[in-house]
Protein backbone atom coordinates (compact mmCIF):
# COMPACT_ATOMS: atom_id res chain seq x y z
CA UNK A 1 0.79 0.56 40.38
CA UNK A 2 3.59 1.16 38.18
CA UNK A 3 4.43 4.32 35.96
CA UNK A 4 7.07 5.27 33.09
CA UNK A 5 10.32 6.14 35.64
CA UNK A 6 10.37 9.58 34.31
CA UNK A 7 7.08 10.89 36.36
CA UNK A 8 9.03 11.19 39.48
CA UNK A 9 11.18 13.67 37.67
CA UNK A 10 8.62 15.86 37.12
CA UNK A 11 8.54 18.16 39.72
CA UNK A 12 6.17 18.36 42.06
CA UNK A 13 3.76 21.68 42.71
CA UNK A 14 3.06 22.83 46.21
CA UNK A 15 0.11 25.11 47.01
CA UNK A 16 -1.69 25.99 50.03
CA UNK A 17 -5.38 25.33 50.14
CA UNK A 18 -6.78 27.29 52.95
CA UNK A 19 -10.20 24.94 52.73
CA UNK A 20 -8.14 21.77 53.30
CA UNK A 21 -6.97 23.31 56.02
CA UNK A 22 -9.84 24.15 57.98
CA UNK A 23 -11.23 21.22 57.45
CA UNK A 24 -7.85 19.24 58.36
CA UNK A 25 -8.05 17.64 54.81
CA UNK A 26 -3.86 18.34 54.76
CA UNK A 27 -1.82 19.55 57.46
CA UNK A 28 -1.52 22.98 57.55
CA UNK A 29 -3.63 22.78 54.49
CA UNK A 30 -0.53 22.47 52.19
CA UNK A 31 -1.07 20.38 48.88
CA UNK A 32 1.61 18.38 46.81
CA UNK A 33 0.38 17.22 43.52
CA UNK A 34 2.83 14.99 41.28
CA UNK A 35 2.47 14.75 37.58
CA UNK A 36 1.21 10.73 38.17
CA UNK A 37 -1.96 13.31 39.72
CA UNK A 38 -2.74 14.93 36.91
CA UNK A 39 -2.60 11.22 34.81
CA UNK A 40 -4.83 9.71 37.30
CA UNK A 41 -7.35 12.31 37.06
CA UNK A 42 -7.16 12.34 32.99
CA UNK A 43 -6.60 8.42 32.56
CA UNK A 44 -3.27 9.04 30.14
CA UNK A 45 -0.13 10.83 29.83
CA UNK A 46 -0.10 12.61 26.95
CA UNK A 47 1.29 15.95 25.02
CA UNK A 48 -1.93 17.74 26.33
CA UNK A 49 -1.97 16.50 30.07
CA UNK A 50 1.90 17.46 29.78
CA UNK A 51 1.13 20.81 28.26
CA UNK A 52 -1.73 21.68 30.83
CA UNK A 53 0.65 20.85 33.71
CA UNK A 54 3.22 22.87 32.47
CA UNK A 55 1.13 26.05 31.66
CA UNK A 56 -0.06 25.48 34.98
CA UNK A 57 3.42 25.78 36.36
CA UNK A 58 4.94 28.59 34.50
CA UNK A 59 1.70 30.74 35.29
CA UNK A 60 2.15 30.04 39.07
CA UNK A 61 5.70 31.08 38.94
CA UNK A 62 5.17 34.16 37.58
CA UNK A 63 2.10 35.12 39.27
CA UNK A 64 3.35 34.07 43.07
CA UNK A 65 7.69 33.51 42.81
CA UNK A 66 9.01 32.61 45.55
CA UNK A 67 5.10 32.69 47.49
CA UNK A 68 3.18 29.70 47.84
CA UNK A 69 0.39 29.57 45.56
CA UNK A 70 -2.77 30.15 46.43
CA UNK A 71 -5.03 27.21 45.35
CA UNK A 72 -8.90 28.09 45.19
CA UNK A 73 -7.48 32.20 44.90
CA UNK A 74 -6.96 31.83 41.44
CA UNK A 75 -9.49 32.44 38.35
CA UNK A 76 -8.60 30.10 35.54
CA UNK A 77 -10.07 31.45 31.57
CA UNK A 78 -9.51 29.35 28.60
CA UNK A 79 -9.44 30.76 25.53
CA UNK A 80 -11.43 27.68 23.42
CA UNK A 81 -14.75 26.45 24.11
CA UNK A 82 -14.65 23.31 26.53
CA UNK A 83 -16.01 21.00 23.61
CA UNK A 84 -13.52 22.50 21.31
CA UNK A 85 -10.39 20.26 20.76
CA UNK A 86 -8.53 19.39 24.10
CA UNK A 87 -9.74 22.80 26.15
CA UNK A 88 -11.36 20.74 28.06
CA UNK A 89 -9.19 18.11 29.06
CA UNK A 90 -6.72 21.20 29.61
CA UNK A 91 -9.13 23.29 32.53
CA UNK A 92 -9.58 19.75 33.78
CA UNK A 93 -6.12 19.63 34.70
CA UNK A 94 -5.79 22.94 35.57
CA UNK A 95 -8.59 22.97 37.60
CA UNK A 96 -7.29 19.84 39.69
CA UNK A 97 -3.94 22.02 40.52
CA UNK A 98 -5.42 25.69 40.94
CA UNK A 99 -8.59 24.43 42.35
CA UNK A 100 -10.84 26.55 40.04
CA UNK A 101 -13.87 25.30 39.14
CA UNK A 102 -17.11 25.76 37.00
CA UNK A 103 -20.88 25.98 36.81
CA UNK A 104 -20.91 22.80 39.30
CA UNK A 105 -17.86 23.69 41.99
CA UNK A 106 -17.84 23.93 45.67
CA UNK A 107 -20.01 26.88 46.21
CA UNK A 108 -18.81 27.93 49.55
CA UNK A 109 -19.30 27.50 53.26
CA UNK A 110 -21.12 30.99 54.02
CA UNK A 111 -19.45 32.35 50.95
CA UNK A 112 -16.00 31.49 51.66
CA UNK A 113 -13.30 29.30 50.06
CA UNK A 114 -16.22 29.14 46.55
CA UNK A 115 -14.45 27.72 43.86
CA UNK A 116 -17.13 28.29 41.44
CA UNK A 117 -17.58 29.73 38.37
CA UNK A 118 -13.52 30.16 38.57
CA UNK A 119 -13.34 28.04 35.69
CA UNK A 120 -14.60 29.74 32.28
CA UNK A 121 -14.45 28.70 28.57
CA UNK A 122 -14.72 30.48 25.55
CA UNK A 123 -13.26 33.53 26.58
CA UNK A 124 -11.26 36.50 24.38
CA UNK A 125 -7.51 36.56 24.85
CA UNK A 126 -4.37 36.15 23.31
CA UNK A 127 -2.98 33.53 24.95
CA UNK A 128 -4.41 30.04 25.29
CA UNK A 129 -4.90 30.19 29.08
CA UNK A 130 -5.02 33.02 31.95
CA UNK A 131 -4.55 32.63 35.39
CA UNK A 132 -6.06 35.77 37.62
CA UNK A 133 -4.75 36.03 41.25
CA UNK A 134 -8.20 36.83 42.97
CA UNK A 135 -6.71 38.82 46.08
CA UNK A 136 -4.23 41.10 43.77
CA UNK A 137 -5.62 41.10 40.09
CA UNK A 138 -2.74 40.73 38.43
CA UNK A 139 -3.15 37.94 35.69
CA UNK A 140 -0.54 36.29 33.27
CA UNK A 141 -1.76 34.47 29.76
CA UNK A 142 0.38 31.12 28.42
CA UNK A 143 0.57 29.11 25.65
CA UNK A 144 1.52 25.71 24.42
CA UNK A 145 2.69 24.16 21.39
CA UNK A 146 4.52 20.96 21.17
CA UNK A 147 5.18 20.91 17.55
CA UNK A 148 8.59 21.41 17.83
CA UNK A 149 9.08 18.14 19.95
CA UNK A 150 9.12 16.01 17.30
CA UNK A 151 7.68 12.14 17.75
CA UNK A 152 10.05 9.37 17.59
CA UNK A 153 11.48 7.18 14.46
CA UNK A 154 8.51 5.44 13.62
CA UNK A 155 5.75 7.25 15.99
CA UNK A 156 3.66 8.65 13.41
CA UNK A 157 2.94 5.43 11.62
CA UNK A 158 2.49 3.25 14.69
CA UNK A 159 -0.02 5.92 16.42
CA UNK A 160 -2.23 5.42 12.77
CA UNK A 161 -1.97 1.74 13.10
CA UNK A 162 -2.65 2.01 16.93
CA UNK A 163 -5.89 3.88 16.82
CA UNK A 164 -7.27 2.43 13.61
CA UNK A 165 -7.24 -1.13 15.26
CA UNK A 166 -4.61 -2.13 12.95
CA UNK A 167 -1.79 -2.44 14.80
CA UNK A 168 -0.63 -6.03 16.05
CA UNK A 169 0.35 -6.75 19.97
CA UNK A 170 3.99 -5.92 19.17
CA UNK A 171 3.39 -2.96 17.05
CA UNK A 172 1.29 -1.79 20.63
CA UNK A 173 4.21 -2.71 22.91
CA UNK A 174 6.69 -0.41 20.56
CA UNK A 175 4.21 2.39 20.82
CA UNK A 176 3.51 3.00 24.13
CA UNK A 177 7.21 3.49 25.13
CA UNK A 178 7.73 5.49 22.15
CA UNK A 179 4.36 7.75 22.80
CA UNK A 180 5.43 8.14 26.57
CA UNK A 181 9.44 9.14 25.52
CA UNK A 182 7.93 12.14 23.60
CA UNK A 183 5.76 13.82 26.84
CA UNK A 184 9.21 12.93 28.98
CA UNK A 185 10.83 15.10 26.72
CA UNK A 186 8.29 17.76 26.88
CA UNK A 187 8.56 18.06 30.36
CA UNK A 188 11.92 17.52 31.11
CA UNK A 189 13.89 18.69 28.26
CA UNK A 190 11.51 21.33 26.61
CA UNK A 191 9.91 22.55 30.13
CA UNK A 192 11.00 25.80 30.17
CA UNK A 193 11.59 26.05 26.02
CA UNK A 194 9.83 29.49 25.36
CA UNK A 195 8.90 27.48 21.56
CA UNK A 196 6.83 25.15 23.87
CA UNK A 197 5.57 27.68 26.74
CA UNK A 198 4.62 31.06 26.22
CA UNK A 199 4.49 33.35 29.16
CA UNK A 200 2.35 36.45 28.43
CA UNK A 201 2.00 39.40 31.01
C-alpha cells in the first residue's frame, strides 16, 4: 500500500506498554507508532488526524523528556463533547498512541494495566486537551489551530466542488495532492510553531 512520501518524515513515537509486554505482544513491550498508524486507524490524513498526533507529541515531551512514555499510565481529558466537532476523532487518535481509553476499554487483568475510563469528554479546561501522568500527577493542557497554515492556490474551491459531488475526475486528482501538501506542512514545517501547538502547564 502506498502513501504521500512525506509520512515517513513524520517522526515516529516510542512508548513502552508494560501490558504488551507481559503478554509478549512487543518485545520488551516497547511500541513504535508511525503517523501512516494514526491514518489507518482514522481512514484519512487530514488537519485534525495531524493536529491530534501532534498534541499527542508535544504533551509527551513535556510530561516524560528524555523518559520513555508510559502508554496505558496516562489519563487523556478533552475539553469538547465526543459528538461535538472533531473531539472525537481527536481522543481516537490519542487514545491509539497513549493507550487511554473509555467507558468500553480493557478493564484490567486483576486490576492492573486498566485502560478504562482514561479517556473522558466534556471536561472544564483551558486548553483543548490534557494529558495526566497517572504515577506522578503532573498534567500539561495543548492546543491546536491550523488556521495559520493556509490551503493551497485553489484548495478552497476544489474542497467545495469535491464534497458537493461537483467536482470532475481531474478536479479530484488536483485535490488530493493539494489537500495532503497542507497536513505535510503542518507537521513538518509548523510542528513545533507555538501559533499551531499550544503547550499549557
Amino acid at each position: 500500500m502506498a502513501y504521500p512520501d512525506f509520512f515517513a518524515l513524520v517522526p515516529p513515537l516510542r512508548l513502552y506498554d508494560p501490558l504488551a509486554g507481559m503478554l509478549a505482544a512487543a518485545d520488551e513491550g516497547l511500541l513504535e507508532y508511525f503517523y501512516r498508524d494514526a491514518v489507518k486507524l482514522a481512514g484519512h490524513s487530514c488537519p485534525t488526524v495531524a493536529g491530534a498526533w501532534l498534541m499527542c507529541r508535544h504533551a509527551l515531551t513535556r510530561l516524560y523528556g528524555d523518559e520513555m512514555p508510559l502508554r496505558g499510565g496516562i489519563r487523556v481529558e478533552l475539553r469538547d463533547r465526543q459528538d461535538a466537532g472533531v473531539a472525537g476523532v481527536v481522543g481516537t487518535v490519542i487514545g491509539l498512541l497513549t493507550g487511554a481509553a473509555g467507558e468500553g476499554g480493557f478493564k484490567g487483568i486483576n486490576g492492573v494495566q486498566y485502560r478504562k475510563d482514561l479517556l473522558c469528554y466534556g471536561v472544564d479546561m483551558a486548553g483543548e486537551v490534557r494529558f495526566t501522568r497517572l504515577d506522578s500527577g503532573d498534567s500539561v493542557e495543548v492546543s491546536y489551530n491550523p488556521a495559520s497554515v493556509a490551503m493551497g492556490d485553489g484548495q478552497p474551491e476544489l474542497m467545495k466542488k469535491c464534497f458537493s459531488g461537483q467536482a470532475t475526475d481531474a478536479e479530484r486528482r488536483v485535490f488530493g495532492p493539494l489537500w495532503q501538501d497542507r497536513v505535510r506542512r503542518i507537521l513538518l514545517e509548523h510542528g513545533d510553531d507555538p501559533e499551531v501547538v499550544q503547550v499549557m502547564s
